[in-house]
Every structure is written in C-alpha cells, then in structure tokens.
PDB file of N, CA and C in Angstrom:
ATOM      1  N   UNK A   1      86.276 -45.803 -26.568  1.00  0.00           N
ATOM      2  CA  UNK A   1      86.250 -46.472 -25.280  1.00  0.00           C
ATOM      3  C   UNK A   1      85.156 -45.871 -24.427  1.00  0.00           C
ATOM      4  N   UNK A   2      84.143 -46.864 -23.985  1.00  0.00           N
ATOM      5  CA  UNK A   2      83.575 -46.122 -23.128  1.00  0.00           C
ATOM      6  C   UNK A   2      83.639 -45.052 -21.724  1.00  0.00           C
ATOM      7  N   UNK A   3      83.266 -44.481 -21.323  1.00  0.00           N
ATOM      8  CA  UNK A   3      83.816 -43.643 -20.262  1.00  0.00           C
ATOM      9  C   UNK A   3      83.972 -44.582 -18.601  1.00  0.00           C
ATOM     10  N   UNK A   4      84.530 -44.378 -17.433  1.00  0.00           N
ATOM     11  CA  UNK A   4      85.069 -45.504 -16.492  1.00  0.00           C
ATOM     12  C   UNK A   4      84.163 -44.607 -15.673  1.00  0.00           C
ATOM     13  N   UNK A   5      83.847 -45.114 -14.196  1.00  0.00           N
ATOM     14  CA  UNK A   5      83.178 -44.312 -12.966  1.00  0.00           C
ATOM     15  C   UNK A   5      82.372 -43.305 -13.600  1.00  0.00           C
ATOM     16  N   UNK A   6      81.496 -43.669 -14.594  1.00  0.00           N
ATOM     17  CA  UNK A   6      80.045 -42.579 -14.572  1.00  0.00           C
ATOM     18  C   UNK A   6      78.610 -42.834 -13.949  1.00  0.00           C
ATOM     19  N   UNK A   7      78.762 -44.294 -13.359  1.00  0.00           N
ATOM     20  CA  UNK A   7      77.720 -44.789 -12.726  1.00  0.00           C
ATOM     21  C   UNK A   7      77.526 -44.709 -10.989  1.00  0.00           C
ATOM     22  N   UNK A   8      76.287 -44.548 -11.020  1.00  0.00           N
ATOM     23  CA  UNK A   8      76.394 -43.752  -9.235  1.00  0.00           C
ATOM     24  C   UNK A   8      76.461 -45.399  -8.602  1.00  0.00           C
ATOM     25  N   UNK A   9      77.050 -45.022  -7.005  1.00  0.00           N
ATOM     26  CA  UNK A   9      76.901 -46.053  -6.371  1.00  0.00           C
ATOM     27  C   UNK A   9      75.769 -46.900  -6.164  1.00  0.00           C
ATOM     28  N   UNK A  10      76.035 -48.354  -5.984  1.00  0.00           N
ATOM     29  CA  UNK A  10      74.505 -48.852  -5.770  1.00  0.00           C
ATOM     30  C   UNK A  10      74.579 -49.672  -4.452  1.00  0.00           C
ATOM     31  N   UNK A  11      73.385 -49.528  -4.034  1.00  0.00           N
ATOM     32  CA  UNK A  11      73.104 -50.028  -3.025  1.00  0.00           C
ATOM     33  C   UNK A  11      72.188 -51.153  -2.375  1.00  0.00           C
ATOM     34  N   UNK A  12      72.896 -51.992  -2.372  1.00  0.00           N
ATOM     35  CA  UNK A  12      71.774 -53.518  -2.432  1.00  0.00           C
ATOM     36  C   UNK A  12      70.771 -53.955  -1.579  1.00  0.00           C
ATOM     37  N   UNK A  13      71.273 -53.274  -0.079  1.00  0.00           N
ATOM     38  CA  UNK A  13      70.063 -53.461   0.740  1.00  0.00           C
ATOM     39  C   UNK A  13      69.566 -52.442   1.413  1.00  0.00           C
ATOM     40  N   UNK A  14      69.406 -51.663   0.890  1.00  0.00           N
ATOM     41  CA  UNK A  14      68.671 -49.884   0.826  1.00  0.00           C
ATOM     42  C   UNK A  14      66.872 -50.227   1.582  1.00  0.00           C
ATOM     43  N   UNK A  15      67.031 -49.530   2.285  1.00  0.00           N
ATOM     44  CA  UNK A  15      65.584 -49.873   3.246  1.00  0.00           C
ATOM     45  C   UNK A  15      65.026 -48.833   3.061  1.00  0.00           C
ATOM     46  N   UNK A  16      63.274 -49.027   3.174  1.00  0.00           N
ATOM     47  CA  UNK A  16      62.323 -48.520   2.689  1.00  0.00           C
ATOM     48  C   UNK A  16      61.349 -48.033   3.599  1.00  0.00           C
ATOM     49  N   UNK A  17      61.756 -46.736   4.120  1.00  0.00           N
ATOM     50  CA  UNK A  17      60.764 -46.639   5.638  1.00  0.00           C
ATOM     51  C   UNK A  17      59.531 -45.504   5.749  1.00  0.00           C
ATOM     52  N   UNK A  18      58.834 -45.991   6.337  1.00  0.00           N
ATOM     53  CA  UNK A  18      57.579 -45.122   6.475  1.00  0.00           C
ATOM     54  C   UNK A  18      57.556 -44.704   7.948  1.00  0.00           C
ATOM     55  N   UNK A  19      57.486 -43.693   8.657  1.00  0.00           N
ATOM     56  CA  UNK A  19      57.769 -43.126   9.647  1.00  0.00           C
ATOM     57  C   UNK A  19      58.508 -44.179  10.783  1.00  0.00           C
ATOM     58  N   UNK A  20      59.852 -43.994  10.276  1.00  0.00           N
ATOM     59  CA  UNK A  20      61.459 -44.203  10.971  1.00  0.00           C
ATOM     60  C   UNK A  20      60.977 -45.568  10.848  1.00  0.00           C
ATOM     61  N   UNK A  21      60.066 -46.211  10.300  1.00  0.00           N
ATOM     62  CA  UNK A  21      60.230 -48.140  10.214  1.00  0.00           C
ATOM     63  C   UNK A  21      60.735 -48.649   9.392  1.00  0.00           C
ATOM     64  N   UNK A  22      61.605 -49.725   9.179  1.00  0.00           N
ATOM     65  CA  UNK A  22      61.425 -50.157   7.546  1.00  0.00           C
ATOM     66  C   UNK A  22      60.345 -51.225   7.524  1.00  0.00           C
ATOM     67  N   UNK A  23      60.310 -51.077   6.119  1.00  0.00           N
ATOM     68  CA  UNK A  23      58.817 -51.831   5.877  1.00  0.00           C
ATOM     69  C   UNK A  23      59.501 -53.307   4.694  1.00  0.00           C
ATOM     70  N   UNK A  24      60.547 -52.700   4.016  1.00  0.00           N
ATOM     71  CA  UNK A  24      61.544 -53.672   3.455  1.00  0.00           C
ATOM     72  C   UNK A  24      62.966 -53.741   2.882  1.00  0.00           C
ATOM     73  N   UNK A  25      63.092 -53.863   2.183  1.00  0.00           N
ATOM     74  CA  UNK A  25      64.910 -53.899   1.527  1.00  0.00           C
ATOM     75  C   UNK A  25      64.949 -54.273  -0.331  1.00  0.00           C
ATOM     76  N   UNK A  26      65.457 -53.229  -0.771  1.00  0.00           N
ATOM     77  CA  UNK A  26      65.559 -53.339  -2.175  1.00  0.00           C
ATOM     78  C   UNK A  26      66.814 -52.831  -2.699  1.00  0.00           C
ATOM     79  N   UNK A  27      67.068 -52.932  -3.814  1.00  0.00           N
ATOM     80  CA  UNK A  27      68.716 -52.297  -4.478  1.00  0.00           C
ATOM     81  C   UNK A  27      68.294 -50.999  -4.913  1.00  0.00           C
ATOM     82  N   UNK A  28      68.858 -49.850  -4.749  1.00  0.00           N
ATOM     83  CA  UNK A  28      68.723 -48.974  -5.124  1.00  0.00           C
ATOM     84  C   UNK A  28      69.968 -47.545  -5.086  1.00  0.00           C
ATOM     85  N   UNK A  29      69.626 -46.606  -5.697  1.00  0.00           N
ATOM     86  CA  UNK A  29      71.321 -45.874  -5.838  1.00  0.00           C
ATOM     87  C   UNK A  29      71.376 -44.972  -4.253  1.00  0.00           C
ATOM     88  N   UNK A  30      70.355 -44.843  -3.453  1.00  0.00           N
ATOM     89  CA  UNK A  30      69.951 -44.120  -2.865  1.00  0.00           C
ATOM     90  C   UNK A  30      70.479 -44.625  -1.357  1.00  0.00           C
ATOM     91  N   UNK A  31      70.963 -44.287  -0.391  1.00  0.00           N
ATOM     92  CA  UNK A  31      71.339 -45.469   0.761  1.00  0.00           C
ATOM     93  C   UNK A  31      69.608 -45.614   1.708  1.00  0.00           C
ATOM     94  N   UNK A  32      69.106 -44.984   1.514  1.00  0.00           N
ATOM     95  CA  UNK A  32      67.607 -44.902   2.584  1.00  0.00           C
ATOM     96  C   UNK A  32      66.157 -44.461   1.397  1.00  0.00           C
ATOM     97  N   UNK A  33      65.325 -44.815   1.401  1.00  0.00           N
ATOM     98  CA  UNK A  33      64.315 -44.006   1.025  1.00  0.00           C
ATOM     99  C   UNK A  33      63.237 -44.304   1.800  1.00  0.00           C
ATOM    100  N   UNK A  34      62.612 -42.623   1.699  1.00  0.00           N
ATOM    101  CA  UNK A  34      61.697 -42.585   2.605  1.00  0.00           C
ATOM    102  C   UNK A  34      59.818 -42.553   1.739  1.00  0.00           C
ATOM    103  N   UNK A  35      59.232 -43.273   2.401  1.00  0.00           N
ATOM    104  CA  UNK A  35      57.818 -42.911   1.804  1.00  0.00           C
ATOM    105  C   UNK A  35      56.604 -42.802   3.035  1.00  0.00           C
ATOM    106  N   UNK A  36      55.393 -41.890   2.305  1.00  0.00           N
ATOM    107  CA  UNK A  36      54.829 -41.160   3.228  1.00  0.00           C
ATOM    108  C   UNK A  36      53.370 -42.813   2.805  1.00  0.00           C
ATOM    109  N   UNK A  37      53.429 -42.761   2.021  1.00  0.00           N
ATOM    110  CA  UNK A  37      51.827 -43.973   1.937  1.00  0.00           C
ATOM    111  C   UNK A  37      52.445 -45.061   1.148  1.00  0.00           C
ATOM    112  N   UNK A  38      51.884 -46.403   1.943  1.00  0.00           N
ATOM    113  CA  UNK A  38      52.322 -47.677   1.051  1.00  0.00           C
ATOM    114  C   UNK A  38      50.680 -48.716   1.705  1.00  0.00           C
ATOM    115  N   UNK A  39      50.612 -49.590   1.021  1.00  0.00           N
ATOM    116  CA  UNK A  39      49.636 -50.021   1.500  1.00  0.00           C
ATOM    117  C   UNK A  39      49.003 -50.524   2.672  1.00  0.00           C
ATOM    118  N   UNK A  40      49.728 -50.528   3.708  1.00  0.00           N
ATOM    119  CA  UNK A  40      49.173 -50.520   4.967  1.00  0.00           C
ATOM    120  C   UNK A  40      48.305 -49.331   5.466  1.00  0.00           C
ATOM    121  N   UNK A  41      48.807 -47.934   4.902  1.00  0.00           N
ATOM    122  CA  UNK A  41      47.850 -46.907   5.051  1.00  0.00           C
ATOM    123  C   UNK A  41      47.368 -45.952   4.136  1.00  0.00           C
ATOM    124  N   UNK A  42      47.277 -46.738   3.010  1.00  0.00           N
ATOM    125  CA  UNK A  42      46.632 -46.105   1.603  1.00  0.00           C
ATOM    126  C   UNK A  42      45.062 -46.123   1.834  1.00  0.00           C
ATOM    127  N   UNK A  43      44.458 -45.058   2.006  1.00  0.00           N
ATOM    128  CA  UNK A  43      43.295 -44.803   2.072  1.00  0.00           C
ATOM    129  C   UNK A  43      42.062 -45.735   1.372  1.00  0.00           C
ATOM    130  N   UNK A  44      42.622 -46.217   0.501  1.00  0.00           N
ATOM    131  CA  UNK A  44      42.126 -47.021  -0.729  1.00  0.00           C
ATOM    132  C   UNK A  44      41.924 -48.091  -0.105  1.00  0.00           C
ATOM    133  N   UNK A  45      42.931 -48.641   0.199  1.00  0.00           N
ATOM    134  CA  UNK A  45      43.101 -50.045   1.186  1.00  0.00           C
ATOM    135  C   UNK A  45      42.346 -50.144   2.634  1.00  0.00           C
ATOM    136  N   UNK A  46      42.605 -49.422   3.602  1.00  0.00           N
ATOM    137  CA  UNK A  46      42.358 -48.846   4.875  1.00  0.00           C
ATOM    138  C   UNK A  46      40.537 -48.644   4.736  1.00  0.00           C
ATOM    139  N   UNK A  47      40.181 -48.281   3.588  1.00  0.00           N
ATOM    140  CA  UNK A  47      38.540 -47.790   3.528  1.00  0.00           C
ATOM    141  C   UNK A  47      38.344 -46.442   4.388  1.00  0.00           C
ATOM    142  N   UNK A  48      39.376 -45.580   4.765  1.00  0.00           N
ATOM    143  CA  UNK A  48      39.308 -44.031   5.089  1.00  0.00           C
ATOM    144  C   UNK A  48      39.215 -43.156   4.504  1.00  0.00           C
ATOM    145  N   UNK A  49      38.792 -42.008   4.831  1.00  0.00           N
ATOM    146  CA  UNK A  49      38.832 -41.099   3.701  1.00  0.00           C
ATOM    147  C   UNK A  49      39.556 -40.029   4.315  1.00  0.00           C
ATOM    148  N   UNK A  50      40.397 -40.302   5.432  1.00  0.00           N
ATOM    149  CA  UNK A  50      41.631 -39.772   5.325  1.00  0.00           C
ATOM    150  C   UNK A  50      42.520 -39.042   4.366  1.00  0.00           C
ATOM    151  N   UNK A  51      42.215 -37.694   4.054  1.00  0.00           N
ATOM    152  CA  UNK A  51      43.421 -37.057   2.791  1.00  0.00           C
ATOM    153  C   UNK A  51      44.553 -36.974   3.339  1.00  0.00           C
ATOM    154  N   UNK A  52      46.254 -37.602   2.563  1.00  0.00           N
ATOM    155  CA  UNK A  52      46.956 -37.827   3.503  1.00  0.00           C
ATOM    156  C   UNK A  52      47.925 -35.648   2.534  1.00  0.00           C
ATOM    157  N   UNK A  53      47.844 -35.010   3.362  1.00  0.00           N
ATOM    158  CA  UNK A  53      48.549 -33.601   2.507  1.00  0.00           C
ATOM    159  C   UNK A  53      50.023 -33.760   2.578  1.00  0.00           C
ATOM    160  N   UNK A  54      50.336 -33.224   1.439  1.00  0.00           N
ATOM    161  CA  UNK A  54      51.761 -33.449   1.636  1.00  0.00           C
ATOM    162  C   UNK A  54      52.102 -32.121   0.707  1.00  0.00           C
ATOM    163  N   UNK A  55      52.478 -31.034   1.802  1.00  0.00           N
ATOM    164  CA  UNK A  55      53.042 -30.030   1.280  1.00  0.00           C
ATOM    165  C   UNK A  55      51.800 -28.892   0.983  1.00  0.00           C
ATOM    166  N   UNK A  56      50.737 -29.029   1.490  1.00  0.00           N
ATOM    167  CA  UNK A  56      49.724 -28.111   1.201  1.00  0.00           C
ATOM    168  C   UNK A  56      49.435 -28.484  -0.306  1.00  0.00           C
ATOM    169  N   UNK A  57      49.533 -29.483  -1.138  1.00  0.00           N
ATOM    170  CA  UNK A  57      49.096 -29.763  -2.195  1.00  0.00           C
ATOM    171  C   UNK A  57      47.917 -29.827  -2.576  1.00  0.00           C
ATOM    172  N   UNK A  58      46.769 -30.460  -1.280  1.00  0.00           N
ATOM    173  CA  UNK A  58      45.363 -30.388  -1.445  1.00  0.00           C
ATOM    174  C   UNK A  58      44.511 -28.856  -1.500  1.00  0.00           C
ATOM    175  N   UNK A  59      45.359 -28.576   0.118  1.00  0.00           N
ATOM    176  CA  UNK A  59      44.451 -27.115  -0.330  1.00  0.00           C
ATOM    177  C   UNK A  59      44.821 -26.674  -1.578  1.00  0.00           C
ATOM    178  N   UNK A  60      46.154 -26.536  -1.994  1.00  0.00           N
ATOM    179  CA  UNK A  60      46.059 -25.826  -3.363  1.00  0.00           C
ATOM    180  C   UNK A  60      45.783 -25.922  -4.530  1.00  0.00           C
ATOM    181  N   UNK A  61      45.275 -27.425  -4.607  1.00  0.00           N
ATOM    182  CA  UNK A  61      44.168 -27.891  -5.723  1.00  0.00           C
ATOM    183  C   UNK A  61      42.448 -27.400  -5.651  1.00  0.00           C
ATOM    184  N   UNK A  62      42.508 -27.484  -4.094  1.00  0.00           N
ATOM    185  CA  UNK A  62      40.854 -26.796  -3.610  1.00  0.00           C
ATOM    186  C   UNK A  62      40.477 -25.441  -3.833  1.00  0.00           C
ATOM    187  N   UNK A  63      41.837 -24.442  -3.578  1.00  0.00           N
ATOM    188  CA  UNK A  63      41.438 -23.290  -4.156  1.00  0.00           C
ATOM    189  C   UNK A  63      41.638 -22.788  -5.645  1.00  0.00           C
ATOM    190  N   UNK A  64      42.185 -23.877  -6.155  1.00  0.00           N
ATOM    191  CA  UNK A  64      42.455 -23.401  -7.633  1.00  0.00           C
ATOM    192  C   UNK A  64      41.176 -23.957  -8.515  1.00  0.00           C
ATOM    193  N   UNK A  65      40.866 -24.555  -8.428  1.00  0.00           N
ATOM    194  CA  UNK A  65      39.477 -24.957  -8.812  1.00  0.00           C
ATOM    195  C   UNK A  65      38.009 -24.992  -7.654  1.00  0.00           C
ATOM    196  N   UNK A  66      38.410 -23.924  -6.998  1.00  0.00           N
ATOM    197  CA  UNK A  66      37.274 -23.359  -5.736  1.00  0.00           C
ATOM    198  C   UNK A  66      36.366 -24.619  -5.610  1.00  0.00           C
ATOM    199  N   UNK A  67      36.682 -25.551  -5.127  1.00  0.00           N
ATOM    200  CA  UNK A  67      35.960 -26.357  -4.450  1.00  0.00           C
ATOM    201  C   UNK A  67      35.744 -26.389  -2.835  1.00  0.00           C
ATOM    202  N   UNK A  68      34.918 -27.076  -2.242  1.00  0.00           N
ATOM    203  CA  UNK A  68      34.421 -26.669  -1.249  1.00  0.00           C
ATOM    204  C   UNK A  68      35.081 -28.329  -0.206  1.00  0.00           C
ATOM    205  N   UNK A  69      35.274 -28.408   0.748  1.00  0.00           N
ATOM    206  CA  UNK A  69      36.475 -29.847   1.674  1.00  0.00           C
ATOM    207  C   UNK A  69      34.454 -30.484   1.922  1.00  0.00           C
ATOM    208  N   UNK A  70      35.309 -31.729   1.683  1.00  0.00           N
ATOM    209  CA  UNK A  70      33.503 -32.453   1.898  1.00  0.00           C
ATOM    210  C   UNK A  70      33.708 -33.211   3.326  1.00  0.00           C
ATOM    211  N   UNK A  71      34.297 -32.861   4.292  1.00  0.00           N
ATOM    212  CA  UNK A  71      35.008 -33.135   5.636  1.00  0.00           C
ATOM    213  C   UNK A  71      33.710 -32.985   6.112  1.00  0.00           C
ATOM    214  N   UNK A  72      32.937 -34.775   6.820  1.00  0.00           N
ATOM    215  CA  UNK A  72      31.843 -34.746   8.020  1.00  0.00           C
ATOM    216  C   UNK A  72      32.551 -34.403   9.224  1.00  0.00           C
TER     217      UNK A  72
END
C-alpha cells in the first residue's frame, strides 16, 4: 500500500513578488515566493549594466579570479 500524507501542502494561488509586489500567481508548495530579478529588471532586458549582488557573490567571484570591477 502506498504510504497516506507524504505529500507537502499545495498551494494554488501562491504569489510571486519582487520587492513586496506581486508580479503574478502560480501553484506551488510554498505559500509566497520571493524573487530578486524577473524581467522587468533583468539587466539583459533593461540594457543596464547594473550588477544586481546578492550576498556578496560578485565580489567573491572578483577576488577569486583577481579581476579588476569595469565600473565607469
């Protein structure tokens, strides 16, 4: 017999926000998720060269391979 209640709750209209907005609504197990870039301000899109850091991740790619920030 398979096992009963091993599956997490789901959540059907789980909103998707980028600083405190939602941007939409999807099913997911999660009641909120949050994201830092979606295409309204993906650098890619936008034509910025805006680095968006998240967590000191850049610098610590810059000093691990000693590169130099090409910041005009």
């Amino acid at each position: 017999m398979p096992k009963s209640d091993i599956h997490p709750k789901w959540f059907k209209n789980t909103p998707i926000l980028c600083d405190g907005k939602p941007l939409c609504y999807v099913g997911s197990t999660k009641s909120q998720l949050q994201i830092d870039v979606w295409l309204a301000n993906h650098p890619f899109y936008t034509k910025s060269q805006i680095i968006v850091d998240s967590e000191g991740r850049v610098e610590r790619f810059m000093k691990k391979y000693q590169l130099t920030s090409t910041d005009e």
